[in-house]
N, C-alpha and C. Protein backbone atom coordinates (compact mmCIF):
# COMPACT_ATOMS: atom_id res chain seq x y z
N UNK A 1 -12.76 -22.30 49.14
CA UNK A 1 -11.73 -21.26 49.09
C UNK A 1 -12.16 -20.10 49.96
N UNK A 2 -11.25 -19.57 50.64
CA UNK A 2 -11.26 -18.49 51.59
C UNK A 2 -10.61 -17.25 51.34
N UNK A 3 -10.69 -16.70 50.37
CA UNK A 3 -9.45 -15.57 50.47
C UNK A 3 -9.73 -14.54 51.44
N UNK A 4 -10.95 -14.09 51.30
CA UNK A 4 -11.03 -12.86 52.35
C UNK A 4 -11.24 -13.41 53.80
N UNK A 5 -11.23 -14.82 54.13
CA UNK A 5 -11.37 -15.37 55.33
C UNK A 5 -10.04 -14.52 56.19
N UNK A 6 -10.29 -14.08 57.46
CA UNK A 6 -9.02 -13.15 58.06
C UNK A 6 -8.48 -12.35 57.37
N UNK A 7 -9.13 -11.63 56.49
CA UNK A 7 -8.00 -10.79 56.00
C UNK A 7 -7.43 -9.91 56.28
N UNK A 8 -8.16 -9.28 58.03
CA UNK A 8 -7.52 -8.49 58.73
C UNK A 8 -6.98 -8.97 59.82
N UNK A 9 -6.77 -10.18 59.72
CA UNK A 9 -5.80 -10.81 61.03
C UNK A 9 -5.19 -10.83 61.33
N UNK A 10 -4.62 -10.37 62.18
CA UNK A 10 -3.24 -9.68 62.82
C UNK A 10 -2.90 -8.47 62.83
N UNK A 11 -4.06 -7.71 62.66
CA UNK A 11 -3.61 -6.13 62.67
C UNK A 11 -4.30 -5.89 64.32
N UNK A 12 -3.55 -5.09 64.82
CA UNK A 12 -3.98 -4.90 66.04
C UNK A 12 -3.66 -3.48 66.05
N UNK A 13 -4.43 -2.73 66.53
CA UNK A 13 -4.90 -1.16 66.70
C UNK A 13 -4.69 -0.71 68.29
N UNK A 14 -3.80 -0.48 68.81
CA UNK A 14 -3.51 0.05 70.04
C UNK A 14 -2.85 1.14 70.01
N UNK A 15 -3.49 2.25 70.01
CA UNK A 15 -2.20 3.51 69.76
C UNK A 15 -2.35 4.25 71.22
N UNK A 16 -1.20 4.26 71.26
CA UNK A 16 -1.12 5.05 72.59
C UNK A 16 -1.30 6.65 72.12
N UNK A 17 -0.33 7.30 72.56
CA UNK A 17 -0.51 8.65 72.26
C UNK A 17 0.22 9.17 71.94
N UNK A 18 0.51 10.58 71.19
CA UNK A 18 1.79 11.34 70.19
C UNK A 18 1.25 13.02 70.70
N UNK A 19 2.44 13.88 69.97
CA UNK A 19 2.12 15.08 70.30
C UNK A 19 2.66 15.61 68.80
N UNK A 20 2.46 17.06 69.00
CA UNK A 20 2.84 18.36 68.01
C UNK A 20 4.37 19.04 68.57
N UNK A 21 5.30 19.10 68.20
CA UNK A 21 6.33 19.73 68.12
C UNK A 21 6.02 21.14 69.09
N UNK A 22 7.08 21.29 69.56
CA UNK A 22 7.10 23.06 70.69
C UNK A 22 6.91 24.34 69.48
N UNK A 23 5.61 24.79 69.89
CA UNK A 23 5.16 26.02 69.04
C UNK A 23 7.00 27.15 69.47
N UNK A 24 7.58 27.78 68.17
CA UNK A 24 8.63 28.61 68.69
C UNK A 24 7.69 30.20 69.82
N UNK A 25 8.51 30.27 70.58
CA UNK A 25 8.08 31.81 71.33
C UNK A 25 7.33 31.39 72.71
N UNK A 26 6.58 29.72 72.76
CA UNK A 26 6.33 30.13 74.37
C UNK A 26 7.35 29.52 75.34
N UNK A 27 6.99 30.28 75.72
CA UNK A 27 8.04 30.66 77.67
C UNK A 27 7.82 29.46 78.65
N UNK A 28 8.55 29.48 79.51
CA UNK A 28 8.67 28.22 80.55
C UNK A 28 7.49 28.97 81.94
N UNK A 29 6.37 29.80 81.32
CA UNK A 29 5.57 30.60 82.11
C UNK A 29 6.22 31.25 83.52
N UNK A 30 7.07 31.58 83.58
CA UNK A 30 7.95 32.58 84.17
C UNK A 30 7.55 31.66 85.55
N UNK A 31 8.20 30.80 85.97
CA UNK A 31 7.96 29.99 87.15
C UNK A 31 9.15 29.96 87.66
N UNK A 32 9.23 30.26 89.19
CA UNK A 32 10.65 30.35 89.92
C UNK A 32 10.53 29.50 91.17
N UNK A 33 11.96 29.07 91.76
CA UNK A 33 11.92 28.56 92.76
C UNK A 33 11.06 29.43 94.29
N UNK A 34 10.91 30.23 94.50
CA UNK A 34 9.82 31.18 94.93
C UNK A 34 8.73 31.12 94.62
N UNK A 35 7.69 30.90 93.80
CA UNK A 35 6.54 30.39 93.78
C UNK A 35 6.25 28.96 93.96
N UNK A 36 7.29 28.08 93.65
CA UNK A 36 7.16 26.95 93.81
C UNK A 36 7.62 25.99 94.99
N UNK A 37 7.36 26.21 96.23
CA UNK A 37 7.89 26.31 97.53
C UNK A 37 6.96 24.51 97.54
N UNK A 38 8.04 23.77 98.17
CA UNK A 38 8.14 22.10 98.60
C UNK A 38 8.92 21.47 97.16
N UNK A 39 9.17 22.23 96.29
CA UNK A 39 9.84 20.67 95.41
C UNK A 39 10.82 20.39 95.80
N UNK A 40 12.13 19.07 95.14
CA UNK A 40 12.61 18.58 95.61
C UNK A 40 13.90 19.29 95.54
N UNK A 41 14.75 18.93 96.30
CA UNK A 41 16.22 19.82 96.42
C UNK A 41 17.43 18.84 96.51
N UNK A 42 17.61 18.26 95.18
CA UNK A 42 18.39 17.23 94.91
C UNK A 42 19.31 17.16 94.01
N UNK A 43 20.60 16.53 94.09
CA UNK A 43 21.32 16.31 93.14
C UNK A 43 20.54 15.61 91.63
N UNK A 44 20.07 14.60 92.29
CA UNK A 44 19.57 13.82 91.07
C UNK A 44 17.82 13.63 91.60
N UNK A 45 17.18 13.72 90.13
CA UNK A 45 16.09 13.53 90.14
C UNK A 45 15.43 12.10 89.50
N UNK A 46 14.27 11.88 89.68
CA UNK A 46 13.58 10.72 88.65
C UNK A 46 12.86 11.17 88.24
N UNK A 47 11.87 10.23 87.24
CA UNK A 47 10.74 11.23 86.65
C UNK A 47 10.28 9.71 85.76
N UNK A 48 8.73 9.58 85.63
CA UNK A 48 7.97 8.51 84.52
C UNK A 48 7.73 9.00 83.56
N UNK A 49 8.39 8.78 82.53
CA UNK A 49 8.47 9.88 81.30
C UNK A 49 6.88 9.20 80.60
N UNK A 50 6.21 7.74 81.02
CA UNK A 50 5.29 7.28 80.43
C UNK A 50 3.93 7.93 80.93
N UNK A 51 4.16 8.04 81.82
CA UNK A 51 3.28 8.87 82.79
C UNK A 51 3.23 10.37 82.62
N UNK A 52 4.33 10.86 82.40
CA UNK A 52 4.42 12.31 81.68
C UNK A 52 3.54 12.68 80.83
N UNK A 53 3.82 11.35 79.66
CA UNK A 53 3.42 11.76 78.54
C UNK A 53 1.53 11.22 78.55
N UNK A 54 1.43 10.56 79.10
CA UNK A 54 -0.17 9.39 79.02
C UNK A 54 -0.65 10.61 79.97
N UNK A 55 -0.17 11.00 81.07
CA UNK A 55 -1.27 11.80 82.02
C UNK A 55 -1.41 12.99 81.73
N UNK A 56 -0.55 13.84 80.58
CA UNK A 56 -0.51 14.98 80.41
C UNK A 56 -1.40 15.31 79.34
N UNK A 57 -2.34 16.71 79.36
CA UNK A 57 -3.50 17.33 78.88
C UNK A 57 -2.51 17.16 77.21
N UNK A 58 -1.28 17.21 77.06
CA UNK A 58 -0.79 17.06 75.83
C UNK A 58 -0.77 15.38 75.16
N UNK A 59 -0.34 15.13 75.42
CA UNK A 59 -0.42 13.70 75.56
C UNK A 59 -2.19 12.88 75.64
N UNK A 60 -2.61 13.47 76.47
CA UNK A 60 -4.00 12.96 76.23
C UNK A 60 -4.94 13.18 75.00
N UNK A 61 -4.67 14.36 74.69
CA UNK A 61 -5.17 14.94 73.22
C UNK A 61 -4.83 13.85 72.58
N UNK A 62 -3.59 13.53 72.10
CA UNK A 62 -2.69 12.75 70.87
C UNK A 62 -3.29 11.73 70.71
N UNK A 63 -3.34 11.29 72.48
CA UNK A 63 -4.09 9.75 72.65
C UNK A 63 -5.63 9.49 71.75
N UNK A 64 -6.81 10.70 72.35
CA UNK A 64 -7.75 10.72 71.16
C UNK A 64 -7.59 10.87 70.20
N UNK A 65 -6.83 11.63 69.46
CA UNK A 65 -6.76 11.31 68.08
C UNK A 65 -6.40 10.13 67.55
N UNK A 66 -5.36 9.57 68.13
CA UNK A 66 -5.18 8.42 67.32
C UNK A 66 -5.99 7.32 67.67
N UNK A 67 -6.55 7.05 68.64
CA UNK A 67 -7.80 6.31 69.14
C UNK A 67 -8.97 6.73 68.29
N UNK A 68 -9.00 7.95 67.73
CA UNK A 68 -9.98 8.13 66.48
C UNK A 68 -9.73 7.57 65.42
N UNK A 69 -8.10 7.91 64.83
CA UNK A 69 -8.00 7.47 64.17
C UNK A 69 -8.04 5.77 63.61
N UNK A 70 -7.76 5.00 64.53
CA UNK A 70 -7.86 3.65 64.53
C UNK A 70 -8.92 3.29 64.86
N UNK A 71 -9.94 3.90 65.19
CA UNK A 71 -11.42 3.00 65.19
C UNK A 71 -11.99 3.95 63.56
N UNK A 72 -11.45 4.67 63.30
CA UNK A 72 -11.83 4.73 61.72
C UNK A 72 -11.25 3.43 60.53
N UNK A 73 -10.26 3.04 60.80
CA UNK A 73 -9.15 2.27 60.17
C UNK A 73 -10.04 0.86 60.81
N UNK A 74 -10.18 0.57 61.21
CA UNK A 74 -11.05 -0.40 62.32
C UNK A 74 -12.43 -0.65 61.37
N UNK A 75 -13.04 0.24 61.24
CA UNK A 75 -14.91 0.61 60.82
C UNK A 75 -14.64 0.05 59.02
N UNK A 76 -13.45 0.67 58.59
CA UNK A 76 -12.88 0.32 57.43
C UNK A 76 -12.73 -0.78 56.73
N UNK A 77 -11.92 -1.80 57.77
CA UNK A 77 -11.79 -2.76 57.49
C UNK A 77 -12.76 -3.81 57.73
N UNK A 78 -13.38 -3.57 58.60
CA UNK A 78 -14.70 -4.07 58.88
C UNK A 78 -15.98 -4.43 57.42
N UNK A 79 -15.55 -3.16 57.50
CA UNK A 79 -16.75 -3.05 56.13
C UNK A 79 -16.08 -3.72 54.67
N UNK A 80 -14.80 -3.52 54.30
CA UNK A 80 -14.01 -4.03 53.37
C UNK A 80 -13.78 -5.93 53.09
N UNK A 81 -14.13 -6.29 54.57
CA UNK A 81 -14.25 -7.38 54.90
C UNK A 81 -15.09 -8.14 54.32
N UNK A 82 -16.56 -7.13 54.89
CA UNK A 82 -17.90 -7.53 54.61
C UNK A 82 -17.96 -8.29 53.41
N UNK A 83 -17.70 -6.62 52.54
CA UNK A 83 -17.98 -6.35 50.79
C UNK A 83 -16.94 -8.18 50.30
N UNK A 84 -15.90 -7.92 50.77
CA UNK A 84 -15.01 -9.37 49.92
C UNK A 84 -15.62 -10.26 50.36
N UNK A 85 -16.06 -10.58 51.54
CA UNK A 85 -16.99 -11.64 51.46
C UNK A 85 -17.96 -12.47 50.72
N UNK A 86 -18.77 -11.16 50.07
CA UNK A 86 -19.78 -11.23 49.58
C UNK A 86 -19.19 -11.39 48.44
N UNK A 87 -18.52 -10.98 48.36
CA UNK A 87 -17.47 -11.41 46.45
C UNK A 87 -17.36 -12.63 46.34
N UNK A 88 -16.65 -12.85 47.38
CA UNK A 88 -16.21 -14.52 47.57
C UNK A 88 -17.29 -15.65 47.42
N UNK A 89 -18.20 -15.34 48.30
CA UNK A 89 -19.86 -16.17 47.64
C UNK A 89 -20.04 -16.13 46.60
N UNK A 90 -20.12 -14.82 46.14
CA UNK A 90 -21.01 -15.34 45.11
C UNK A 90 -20.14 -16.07 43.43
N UNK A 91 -18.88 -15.77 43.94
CA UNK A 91 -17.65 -16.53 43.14
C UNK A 91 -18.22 -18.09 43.00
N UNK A 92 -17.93 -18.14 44.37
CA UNK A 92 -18.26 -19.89 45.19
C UNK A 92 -19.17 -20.33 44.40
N UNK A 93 -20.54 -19.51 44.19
CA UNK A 93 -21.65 -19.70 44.17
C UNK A 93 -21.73 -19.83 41.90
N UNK A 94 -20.85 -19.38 41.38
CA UNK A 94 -20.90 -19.17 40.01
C UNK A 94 -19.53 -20.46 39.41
N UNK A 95 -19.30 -21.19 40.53
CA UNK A 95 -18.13 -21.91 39.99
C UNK A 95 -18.52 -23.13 38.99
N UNK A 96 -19.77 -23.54 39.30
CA UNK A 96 -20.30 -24.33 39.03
C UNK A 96 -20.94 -24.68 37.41
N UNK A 97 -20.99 -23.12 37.21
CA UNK A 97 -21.33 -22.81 36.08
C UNK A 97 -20.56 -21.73 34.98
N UNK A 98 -19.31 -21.65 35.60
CA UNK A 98 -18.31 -21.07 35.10
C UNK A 98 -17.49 -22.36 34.09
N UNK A 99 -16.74 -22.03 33.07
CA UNK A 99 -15.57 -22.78 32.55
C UNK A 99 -14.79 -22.69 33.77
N UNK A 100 -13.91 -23.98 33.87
CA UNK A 100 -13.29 -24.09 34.39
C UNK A 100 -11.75 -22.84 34.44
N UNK A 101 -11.41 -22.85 33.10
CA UNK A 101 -9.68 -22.39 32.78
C UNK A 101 -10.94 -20.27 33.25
N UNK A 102 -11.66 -20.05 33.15
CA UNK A 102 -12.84 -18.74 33.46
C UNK A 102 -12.39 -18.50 34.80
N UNK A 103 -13.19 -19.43 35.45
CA UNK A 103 -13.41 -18.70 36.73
C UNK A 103 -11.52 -19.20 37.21
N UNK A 104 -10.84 -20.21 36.94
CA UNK A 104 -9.06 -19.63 37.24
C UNK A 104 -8.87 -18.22 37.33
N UNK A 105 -9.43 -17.64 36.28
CA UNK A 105 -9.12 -16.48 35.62
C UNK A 105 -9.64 -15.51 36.89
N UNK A 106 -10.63 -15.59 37.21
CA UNK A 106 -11.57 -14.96 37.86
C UNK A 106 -11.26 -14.59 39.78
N UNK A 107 -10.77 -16.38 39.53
CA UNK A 107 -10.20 -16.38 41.54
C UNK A 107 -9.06 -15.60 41.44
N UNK A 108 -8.01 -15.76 40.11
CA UNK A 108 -7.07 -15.31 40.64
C UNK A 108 -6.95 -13.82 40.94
N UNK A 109 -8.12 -13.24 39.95
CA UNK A 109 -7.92 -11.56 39.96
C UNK A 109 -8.33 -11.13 41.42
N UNK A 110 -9.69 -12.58 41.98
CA UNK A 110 -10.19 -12.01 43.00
C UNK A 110 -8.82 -12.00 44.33
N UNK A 111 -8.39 -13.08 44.19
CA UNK A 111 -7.02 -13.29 45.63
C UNK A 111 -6.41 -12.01 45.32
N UNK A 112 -6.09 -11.53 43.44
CA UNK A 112 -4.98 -10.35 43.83
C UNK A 112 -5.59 -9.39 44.73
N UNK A 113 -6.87 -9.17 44.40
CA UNK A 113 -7.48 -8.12 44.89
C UNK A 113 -7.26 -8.36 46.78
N UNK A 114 -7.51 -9.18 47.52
CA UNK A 114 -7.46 -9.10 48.61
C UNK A 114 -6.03 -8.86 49.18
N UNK A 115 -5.49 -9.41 48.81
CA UNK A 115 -3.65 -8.88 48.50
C UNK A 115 -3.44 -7.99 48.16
N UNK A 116 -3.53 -6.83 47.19
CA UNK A 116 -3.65 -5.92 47.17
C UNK A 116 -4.63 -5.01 48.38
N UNK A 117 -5.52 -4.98 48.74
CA UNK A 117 -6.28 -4.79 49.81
C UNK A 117 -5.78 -4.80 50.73
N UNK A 118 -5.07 -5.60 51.31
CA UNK A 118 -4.79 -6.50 52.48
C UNK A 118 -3.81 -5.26 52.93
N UNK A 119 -2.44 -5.25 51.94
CA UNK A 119 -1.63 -4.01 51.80
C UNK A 119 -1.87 -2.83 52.07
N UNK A 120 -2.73 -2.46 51.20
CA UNK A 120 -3.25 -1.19 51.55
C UNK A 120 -3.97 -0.82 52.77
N UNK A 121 -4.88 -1.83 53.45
CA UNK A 121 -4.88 -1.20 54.73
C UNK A 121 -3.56 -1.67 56.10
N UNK A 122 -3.00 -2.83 55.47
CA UNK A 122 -1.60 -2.65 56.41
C UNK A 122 -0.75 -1.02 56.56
N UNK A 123 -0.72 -1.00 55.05
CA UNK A 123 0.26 0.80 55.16
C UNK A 123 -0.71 1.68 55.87
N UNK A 124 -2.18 1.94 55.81
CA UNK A 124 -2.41 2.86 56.79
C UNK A 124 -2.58 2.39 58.24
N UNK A 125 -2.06 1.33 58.52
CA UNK A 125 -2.28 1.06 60.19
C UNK A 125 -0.93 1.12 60.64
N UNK A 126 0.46 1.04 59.15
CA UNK A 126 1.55 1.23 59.71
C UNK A 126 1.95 3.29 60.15
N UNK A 127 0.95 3.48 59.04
CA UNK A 127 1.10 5.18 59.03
C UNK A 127 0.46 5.97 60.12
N UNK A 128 -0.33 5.00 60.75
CA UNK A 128 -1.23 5.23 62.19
C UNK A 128 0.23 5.38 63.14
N UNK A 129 0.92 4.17 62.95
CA UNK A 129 2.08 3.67 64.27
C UNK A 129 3.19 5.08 63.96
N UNK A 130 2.84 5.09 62.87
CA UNK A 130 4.65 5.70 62.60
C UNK A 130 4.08 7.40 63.34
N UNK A 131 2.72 7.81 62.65
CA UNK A 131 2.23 9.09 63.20
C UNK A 131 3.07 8.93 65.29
N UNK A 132 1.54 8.42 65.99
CA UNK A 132 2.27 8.09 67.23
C UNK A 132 3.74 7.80 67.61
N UNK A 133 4.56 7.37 67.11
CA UNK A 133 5.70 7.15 67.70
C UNK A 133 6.26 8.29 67.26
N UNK A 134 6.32 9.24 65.97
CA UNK A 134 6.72 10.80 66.23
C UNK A 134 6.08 12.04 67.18
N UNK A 135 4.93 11.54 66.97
CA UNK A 135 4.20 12.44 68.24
C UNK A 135 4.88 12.29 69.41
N UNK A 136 4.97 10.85 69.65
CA UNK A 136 5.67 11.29 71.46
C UNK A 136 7.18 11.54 71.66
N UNK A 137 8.03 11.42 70.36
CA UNK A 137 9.36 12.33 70.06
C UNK A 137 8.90 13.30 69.92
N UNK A 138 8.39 14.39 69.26
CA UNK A 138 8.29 15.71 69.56
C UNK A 138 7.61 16.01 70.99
N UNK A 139 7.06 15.31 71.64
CA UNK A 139 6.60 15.43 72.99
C UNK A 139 7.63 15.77 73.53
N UNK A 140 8.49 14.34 73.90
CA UNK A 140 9.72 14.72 74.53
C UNK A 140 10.47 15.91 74.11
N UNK A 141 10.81 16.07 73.33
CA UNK A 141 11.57 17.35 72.44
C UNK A 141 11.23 18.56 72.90
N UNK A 142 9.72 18.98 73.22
CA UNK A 142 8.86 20.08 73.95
C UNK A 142 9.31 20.30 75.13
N UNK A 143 9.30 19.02 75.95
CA UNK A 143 8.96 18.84 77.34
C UNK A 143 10.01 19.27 77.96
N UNK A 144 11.12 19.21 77.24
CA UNK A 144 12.71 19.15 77.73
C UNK A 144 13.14 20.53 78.47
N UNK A 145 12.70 21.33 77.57
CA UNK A 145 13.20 22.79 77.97
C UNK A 145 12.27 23.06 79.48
N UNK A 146 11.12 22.51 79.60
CA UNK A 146 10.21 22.54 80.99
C UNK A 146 11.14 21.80 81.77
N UNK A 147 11.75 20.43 81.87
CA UNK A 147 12.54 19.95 82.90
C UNK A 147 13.68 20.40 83.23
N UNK A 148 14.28 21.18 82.04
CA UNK A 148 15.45 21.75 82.17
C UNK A 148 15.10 23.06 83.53
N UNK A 149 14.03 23.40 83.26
CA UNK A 149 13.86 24.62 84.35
C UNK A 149 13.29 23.94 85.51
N UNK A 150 12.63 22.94 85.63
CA UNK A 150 12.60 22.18 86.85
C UNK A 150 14.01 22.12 87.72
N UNK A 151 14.87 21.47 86.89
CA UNK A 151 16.58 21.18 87.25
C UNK A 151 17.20 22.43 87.63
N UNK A 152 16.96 23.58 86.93
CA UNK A 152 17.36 24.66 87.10
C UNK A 152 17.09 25.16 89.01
N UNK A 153 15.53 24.95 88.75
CA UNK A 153 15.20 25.16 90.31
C UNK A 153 15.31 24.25 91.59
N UNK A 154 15.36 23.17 91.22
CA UNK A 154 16.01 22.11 92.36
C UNK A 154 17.69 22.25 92.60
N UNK A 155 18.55 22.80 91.86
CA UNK A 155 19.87 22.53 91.13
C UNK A 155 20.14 21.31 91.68
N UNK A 156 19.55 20.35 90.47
CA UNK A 156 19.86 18.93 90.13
C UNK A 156 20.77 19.24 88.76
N UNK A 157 21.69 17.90 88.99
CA UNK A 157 22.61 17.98 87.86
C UNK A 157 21.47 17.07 86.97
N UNK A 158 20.58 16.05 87.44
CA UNK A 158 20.21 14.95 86.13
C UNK A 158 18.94 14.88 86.72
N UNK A 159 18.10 14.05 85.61
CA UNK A 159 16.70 14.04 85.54
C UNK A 159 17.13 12.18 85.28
N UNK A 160 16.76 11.20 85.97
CA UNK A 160 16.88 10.17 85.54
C UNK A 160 15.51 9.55 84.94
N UNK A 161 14.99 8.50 84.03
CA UNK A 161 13.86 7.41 84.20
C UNK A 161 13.89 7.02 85.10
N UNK A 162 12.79 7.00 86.04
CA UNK A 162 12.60 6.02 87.17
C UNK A 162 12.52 4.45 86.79
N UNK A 163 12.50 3.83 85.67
CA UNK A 163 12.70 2.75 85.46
C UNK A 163 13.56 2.29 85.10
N UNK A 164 15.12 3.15 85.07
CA UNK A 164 16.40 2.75 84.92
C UNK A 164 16.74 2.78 86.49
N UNK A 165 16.35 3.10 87.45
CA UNK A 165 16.66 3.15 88.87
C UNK A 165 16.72 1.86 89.92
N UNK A 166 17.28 1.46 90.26
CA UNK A 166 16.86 0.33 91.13
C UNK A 166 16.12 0.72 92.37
N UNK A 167 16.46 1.83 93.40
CA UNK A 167 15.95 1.96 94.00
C UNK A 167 16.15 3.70 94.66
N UNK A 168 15.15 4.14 94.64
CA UNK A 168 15.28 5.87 95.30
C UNK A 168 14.07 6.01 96.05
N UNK A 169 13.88 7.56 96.51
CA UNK A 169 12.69 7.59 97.36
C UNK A 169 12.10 8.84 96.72
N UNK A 170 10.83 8.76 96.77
CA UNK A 170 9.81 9.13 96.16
C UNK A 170 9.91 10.60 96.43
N UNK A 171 10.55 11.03 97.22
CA UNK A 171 10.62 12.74 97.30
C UNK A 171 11.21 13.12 95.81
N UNK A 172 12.02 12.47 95.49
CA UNK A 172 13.21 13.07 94.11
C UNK A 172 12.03 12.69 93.21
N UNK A 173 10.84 11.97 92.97
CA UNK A 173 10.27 12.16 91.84
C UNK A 173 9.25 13.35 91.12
N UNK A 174 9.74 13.97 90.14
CA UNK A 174 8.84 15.21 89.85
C UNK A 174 8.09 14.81 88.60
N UNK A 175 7.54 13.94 88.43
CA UNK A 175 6.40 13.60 87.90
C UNK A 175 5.74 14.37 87.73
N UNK A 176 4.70 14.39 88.99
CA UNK A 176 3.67 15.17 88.91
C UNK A 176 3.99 16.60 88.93
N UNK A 177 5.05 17.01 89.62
CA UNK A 177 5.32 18.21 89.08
C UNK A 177 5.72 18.51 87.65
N UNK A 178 6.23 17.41 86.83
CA UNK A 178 6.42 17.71 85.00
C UNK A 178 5.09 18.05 84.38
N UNK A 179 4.10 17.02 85.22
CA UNK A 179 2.89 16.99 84.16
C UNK A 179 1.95 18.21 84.99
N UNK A 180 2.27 18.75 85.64
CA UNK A 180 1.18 20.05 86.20
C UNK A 180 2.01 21.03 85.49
N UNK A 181 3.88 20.95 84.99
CA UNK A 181 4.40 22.33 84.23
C UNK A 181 3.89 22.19 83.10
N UNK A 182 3.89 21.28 82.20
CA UNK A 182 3.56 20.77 80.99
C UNK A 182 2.10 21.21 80.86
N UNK A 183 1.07 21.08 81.91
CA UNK A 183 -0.15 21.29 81.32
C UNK A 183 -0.29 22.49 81.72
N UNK A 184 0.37 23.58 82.28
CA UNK A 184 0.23 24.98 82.56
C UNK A 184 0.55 25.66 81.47
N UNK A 185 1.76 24.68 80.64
CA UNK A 185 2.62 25.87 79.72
C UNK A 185 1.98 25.57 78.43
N UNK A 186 2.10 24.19 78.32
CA UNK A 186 1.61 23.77 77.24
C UNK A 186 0.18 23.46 76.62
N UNK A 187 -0.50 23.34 77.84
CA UNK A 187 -2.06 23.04 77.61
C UNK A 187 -2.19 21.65 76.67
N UNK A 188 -3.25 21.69 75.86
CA UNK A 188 -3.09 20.17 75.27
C UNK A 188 -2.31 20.66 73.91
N UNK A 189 -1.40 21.82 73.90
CA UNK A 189 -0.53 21.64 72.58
C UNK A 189 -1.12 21.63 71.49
N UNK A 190 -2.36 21.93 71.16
CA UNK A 190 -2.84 22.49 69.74
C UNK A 190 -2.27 24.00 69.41
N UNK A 191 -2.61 24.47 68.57
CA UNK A 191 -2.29 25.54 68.17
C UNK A 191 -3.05 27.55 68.74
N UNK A 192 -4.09 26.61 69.13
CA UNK A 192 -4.89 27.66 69.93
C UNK A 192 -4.61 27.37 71.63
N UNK A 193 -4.40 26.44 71.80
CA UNK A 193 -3.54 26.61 73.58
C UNK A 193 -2.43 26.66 73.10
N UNK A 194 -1.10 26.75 72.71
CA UNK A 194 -0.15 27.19 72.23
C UNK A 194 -0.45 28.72 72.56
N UNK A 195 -0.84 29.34 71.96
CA UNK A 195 -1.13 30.70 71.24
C UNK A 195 -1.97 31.54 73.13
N UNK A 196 -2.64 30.95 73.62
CA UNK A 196 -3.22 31.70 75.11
C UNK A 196 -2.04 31.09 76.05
N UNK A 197 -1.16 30.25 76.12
CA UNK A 197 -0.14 30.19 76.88
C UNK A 197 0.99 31.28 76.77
N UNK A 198 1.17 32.29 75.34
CA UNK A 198 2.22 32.90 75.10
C UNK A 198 1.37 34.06 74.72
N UNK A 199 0.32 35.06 75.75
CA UNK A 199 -0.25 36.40 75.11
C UNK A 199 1.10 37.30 74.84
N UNK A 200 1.15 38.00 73.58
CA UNK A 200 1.74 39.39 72.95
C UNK A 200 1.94 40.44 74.20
């Protein structure tokens, strides 16, 4: 009998990255088409919103944390593994000399237990995913009012995904200009770069 054999199989730990919601009160750092001499001067723009978010000092933060967080969740199960293992032996190892209708008694509490287990670290690897995938909605949510003043200064009517595009030319993409406004205004979006992006 195997119960704790795989019992973390199929959990896979890849978190990309999430953010913190737009602190209220900071400013689009008072940036005008006058200081910002070569961007693009287009109706329509593109932009890698994946790239926005993965290359940006905000976005990169999120990324370590939850990359912390899942090699904690990781170290966890690891070790949880171990311990049922060793349960499981020495079960194996007492069957012999157990009553039969006993150790029934005994496997079955042990399977609930890994089932129960099993659960419990599924919900925190689902509470890992669900964290990240709101982080990079409030990302976007932040970021918006920065592109909006990008648009403002190109007077572009739209900001498209470059991966809804079939084909454009690389002048209309402000990418790198999102993620150099984003990390000017926003810094990595904790609460103390928040707070030196918007001095009193």
């Amino acid at each position: 009998m195997f119960w704790a054999a795989g019992l973390m199989a199929g959990l896979s730990f890849s978190v990309g990255a999430s953010a913190q919601s737009l602190t209220p009160g900071i400013g689009l750092g008072g940036f005008s088409p006058e200081q910002n001499l070569g961007i693009p001067s287009s109706l329509l723009l593109t932009i890698h919103s994946d790239r926005l978010f993965s290359e940006s000092a905000y976005g990169q933060r999120i990324a370590r944390e939850m990359e912390g967080q899942s090699a904690v969740l990781m170290a966890e199960n690891r070790r949880i593994e171990a311990e049922l293992r060793a349960e499981e032996l020495d079960l194996t190892e007492r069957r012999s000399t157990t009553d039969p209708d006993a150790f029934r008694a005994l496997a079955k509490a042990f399977d609930e237990k890994v089932q129960e287990t099993r659960r419990t670290q599924e919900a925190k690897f689902l509470e890992i995913t669900t964290s990240r995938e709101e982080a990079r909605r409030e990302f976007r949510e932040t970021s918006i009012p920065i592109l909006e003043q990008i648009m403002t200064e190109t007077g572009a009517a739209a900001i498209l995904e470059q991966s809804s595009v079939l084909l454009s030319a690389e002048a209309i993409d402000v990418t790198d200009l999102a993620i150099a406004r984003v990390d000017a205004i926003l810094g990595e979006g904790d609460d103390a770069e928040a707070t030196g992006t918007n001095p009193p």
